[in-house]
C-alpha atoms as a PDB file:
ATOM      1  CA  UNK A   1      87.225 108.935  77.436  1.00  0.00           C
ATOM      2  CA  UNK A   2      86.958 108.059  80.913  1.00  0.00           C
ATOM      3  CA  UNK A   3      87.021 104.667  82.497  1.00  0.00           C
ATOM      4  CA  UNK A   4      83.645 103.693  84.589  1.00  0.00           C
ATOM      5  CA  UNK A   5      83.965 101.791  87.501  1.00  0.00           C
ATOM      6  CA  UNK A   6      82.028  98.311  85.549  1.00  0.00           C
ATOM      7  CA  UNK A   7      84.731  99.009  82.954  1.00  0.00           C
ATOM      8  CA  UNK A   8      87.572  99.187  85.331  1.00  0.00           C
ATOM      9  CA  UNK A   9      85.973  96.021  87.198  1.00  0.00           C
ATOM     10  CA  UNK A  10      86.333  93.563  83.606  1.00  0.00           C
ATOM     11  CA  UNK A  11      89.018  94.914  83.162  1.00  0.00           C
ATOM     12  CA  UNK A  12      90.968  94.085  85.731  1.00  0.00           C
ATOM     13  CA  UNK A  13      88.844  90.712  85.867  1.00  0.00           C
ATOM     14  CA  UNK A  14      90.484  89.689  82.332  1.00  0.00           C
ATOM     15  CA  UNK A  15      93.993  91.087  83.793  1.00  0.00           C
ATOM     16  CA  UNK A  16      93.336  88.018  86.372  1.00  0.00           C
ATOM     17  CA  UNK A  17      92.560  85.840  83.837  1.00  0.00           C
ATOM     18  CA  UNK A  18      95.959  86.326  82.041  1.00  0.00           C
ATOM     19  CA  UNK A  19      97.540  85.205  85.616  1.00  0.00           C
ATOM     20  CA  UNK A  20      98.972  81.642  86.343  1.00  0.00           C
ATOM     21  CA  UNK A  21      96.047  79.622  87.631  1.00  0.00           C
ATOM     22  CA  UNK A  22      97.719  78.633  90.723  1.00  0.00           C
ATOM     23  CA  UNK A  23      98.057  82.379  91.687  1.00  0.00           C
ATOM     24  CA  UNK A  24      94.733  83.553  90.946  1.00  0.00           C
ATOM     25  CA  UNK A  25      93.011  82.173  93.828  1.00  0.00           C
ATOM     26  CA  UNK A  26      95.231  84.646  96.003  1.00  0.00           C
ATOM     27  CA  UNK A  27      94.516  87.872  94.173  1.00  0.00           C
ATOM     28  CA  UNK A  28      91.502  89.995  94.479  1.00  0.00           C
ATOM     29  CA  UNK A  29      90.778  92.398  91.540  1.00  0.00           C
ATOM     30  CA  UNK A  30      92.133  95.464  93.406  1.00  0.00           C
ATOM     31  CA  UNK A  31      95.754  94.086  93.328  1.00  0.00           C
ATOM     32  CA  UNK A  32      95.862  92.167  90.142  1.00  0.00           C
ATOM     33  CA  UNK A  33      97.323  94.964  88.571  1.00  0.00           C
ATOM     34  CA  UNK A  34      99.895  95.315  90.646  1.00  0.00           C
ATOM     35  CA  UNK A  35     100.739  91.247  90.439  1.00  0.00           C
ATOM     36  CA  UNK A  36      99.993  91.221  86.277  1.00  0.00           C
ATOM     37  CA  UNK A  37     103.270  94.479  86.276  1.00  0.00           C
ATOM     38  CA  UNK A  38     105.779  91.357  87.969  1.00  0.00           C
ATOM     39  CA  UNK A  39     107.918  89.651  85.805  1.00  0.00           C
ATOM     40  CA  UNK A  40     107.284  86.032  85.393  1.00  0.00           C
ATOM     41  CA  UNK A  41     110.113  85.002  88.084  1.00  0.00           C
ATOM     42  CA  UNK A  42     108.615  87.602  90.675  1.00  0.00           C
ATOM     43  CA  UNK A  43     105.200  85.688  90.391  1.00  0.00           C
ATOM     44  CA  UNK A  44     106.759  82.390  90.373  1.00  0.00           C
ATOM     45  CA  UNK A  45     108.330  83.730  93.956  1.00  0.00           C
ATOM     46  CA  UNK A  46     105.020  84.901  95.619  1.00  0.00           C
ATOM     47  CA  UNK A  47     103.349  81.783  94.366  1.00  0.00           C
ATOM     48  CA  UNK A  48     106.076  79.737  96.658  1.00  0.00           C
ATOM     49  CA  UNK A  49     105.059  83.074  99.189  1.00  0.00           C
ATOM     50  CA  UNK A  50     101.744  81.727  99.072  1.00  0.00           C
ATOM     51  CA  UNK A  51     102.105  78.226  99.388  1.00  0.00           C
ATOM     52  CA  UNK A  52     104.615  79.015 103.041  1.00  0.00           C
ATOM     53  CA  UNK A  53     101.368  81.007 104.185  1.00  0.00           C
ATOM     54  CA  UNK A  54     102.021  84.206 103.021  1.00  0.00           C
ATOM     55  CA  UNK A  55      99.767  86.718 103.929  1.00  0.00           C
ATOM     56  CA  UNK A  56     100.773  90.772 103.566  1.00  0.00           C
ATOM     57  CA  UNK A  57     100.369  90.450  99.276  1.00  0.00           C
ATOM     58  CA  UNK A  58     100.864  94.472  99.299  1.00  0.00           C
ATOM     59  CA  UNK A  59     103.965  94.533 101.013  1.00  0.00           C
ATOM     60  CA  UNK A  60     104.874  91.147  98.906  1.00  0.00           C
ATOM     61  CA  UNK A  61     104.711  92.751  95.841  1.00  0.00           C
ATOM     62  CA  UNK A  62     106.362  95.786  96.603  1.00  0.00           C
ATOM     63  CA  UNK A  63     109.132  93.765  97.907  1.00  0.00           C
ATOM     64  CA  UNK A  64     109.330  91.795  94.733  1.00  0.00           C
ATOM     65  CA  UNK A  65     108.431  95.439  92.258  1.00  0.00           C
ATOM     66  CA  UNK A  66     111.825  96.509  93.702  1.00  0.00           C
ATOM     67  CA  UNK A  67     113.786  93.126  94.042  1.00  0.00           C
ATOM     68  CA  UNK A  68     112.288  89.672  92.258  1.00  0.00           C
ATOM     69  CA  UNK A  69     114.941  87.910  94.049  1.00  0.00           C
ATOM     70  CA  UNK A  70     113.625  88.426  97.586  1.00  0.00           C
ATOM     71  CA  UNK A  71     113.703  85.232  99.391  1.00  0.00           C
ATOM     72  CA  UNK A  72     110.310  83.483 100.636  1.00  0.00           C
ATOM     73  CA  UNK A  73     111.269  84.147 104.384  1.00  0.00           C
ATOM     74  CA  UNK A  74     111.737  88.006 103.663  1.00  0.00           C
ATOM     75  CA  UNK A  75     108.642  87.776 101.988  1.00  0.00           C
ATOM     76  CA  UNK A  76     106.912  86.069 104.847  1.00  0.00           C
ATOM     77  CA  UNK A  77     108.572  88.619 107.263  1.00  0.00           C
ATOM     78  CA  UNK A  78     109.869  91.698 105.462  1.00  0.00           C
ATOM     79  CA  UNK A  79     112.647  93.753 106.371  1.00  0.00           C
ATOM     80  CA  UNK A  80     112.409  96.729 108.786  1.00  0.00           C
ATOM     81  CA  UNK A  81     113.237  98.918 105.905  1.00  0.00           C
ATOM     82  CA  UNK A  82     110.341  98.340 103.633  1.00  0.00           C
ATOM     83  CA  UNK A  83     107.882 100.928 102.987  1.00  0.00           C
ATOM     84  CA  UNK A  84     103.717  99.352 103.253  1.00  0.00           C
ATOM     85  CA  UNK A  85     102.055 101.949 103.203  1.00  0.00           C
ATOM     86  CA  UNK A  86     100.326 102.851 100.011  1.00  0.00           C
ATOM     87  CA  UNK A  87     101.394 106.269  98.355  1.00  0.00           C
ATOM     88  CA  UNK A  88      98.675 109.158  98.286  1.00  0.00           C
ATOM     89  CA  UNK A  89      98.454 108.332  95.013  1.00  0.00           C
ATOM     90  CA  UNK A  90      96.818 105.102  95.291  1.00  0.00           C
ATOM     91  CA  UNK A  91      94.481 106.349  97.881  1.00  0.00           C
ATOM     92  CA  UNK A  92      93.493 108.954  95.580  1.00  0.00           C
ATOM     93  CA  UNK A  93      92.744 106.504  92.736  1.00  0.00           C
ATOM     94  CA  UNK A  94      90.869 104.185  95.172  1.00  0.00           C
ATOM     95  CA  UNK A  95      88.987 107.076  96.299  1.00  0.00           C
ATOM     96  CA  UNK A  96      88.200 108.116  92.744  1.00  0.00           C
ATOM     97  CA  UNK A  97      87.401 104.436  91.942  1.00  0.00           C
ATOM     98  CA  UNK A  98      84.654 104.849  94.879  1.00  0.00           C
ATOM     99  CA  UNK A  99      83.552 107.998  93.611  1.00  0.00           C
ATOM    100  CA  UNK A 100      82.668 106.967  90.461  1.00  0.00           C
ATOM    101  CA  UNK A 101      81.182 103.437  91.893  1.00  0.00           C
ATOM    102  CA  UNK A 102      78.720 105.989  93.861  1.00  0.00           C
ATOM    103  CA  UNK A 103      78.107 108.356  91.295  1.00  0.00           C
ATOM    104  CA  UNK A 104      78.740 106.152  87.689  1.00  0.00           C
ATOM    105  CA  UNK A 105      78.109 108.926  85.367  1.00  0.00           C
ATOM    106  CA  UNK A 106      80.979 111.437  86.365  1.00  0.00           C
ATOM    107  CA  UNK A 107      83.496 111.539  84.335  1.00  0.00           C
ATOM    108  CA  UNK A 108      87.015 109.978  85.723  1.00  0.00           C
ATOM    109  CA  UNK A 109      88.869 113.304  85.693  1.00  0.00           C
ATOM    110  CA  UNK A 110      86.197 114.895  87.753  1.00  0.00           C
ATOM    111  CA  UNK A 111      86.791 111.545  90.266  1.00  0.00           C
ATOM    112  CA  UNK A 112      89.831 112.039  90.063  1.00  0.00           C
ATOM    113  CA  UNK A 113      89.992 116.152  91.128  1.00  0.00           C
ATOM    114  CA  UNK A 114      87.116 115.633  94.120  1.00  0.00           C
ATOM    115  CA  UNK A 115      89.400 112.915  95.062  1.00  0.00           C
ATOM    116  CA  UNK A 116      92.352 115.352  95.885  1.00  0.00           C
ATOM    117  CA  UNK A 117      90.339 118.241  96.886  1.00  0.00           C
ATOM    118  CA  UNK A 118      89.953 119.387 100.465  1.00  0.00           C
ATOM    119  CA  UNK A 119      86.526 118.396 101.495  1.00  0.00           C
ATOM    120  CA  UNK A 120      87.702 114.561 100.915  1.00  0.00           C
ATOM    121  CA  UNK A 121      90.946 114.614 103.846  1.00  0.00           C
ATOM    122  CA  UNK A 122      89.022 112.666 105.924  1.00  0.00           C
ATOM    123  CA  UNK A 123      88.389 110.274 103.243  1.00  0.00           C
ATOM    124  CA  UNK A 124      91.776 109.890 102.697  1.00  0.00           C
ATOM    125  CA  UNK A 125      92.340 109.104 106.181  1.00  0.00           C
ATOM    126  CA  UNK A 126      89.882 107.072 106.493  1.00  0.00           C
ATOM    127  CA  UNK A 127      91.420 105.152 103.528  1.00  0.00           C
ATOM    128  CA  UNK A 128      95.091 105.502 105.076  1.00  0.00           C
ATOM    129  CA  UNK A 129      93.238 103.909 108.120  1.00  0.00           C
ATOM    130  CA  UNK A 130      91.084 100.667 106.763  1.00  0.00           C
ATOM    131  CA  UNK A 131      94.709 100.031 104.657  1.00  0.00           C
ATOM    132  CA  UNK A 132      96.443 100.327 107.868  1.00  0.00           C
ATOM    133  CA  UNK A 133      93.480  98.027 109.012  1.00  0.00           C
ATOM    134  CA  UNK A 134      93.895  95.240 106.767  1.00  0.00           C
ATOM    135  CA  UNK A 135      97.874  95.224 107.013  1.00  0.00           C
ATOM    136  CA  UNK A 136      97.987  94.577 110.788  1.00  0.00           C
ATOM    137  CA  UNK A 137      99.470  91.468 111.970  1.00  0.00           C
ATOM    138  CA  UNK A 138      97.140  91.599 115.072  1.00  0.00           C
ATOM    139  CA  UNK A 139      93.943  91.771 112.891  1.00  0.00           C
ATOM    140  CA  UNK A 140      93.574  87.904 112.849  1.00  0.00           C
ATOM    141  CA  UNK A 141      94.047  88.103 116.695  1.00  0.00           C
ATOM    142  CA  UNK A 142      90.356  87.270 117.704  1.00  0.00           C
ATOM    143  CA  UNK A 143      89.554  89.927 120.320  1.00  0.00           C
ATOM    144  CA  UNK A 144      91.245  92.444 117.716  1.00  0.00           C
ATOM    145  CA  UNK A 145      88.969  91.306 114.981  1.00  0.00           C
ATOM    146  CA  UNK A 146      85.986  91.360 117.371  1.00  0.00           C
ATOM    147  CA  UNK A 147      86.660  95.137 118.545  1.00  0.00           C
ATOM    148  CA  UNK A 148      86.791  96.121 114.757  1.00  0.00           C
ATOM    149  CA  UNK A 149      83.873  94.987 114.104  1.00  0.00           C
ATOM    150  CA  UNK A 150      82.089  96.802 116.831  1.00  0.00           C
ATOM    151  CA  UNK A 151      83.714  99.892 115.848  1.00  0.00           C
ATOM    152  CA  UNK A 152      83.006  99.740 112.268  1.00  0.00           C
ATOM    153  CA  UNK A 153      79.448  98.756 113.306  1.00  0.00           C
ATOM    154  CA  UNK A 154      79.123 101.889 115.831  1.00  0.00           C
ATOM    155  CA  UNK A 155      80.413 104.038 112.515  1.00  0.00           C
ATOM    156  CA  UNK A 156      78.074 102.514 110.311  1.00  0.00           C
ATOM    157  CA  UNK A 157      75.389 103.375 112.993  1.00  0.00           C
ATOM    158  CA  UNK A 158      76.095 107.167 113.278  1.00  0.00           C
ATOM    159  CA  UNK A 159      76.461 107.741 109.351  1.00  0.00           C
ATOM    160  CA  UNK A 160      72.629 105.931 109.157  1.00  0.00           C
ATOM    161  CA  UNK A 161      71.288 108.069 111.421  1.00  0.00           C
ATOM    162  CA  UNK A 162      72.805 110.915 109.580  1.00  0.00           C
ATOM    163  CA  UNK A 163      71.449 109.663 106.524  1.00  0.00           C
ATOM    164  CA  UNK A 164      68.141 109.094 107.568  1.00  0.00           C
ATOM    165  CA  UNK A 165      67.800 113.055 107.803  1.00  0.00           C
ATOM    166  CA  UNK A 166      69.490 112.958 103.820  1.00  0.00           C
ATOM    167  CA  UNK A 167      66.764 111.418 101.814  1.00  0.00           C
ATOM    168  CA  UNK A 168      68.839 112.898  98.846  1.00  0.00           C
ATOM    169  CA  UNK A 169      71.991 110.624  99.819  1.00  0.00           C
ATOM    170  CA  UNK A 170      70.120 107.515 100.600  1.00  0.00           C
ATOM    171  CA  UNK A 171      68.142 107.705  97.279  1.00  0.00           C
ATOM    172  CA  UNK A 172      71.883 108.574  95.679  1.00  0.00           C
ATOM    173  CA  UNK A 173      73.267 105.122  97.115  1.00  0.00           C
ATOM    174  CA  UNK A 174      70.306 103.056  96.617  1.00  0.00           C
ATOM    175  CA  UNK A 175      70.451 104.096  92.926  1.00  0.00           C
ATOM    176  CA  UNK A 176      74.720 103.798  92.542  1.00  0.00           C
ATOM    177  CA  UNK A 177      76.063 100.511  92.593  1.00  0.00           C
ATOM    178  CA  UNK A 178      77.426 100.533  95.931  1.00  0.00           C
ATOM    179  CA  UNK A 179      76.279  97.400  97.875  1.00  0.00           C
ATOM    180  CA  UNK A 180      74.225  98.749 100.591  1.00  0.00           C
ATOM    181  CA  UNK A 181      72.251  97.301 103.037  1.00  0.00           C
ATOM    182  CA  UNK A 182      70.684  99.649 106.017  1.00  0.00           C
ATOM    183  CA  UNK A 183      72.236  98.380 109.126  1.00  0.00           C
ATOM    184  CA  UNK A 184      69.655  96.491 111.128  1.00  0.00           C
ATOM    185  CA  UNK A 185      72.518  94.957 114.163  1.00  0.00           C
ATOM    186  CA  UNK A 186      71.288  98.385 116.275  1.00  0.00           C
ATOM    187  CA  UNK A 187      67.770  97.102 116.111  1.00  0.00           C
ATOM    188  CA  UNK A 188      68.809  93.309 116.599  1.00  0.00           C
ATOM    189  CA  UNK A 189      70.131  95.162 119.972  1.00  0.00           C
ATOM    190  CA  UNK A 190      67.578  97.591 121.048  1.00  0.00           C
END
């Protein structure tokens, strides 16, 4: 039986749960997997992470998947060395995970195969890209920050007016459970 997106979403809810309190004001739900699979000591080590401002938790727990013992300042400021990127693999489960968010009744294997096929690459990228995004040291740099926004915004803009010739698609999202609000900041601008 396949695992629905709502399913997926308590369950990795009562995976949080299980965490030490002090640590599970750090972790969002789609890396609380990845911090439940550290031993005990690891955790212990990114909670002092988080405490000396730690803020890179993928390439944190990476560092402490392969090595528990990694000291606080190579947490804080990882070695050259260290891979961040996340494999294809997790892209492809995060874009199955979005699949099935958009369309909730197909079944996980299906998510699973559109998420590899062809006609998703730029998905993946796209993926590859907002992870790249979110890992960047300059992101909290306020002119960076600002210009993502406006690009994000300007990408939102030209997939609306795509979709407003797509009845079909917008009737798909409005009935998923993808949180989606039209995009009024054009108007706000006109």
């Amino acid at each position: 039986m396949s695992e629905t997106y709502q399913s997926k979403r308590e369950r990795r809810q009562r995976v949080l749960g299980s965490l030490p309190a002090e640590l599970r004001k750090h972790i969002s739900l789609r890396n609380v997997e990845a911090v439940a699979a550290l031993s005990p000591q690891a955790q212990d080590r990114l909670m002092e992470a988080f405490q000396a401002g730690l803020k890179q938790l993928s390439r944190a727990v990476e560092q402490l998947r392969v090595n528990p013992n990694t000291s606080v300042t190579d947490l804080l400021d990882p070695p050259a060395q260290v891979v961040t990127e996340p494999s294809p693999q997790q892209i492809q489960n995060n874009l199955a995970d979005l699949i099935q968010m958009c369309f909730p009744d197909m079944p996980r294997i299906s998510a699973e195969a559109l998420a590899d096929a062809d006609v998703l690459d730029i998905a993946r990228g796209t993926a590859q890209a907002h992870q790249d995004l979110f890992e960047s040291d300059h992101l909290h740099t306020d002119f960076v920050l600002v210009v993502m926004v406006a690009l994000l915004h300007q990408t939102l803009e030209s997939l609306e007016e795509i979709l407003s010739d797509t009845p079909a698609c917008i009737q798909i999202i409005t009935q998923s459970s993808l949180p989606w609000k039209p995009n009024n900041w054009r108007k706000q601008n006109a």
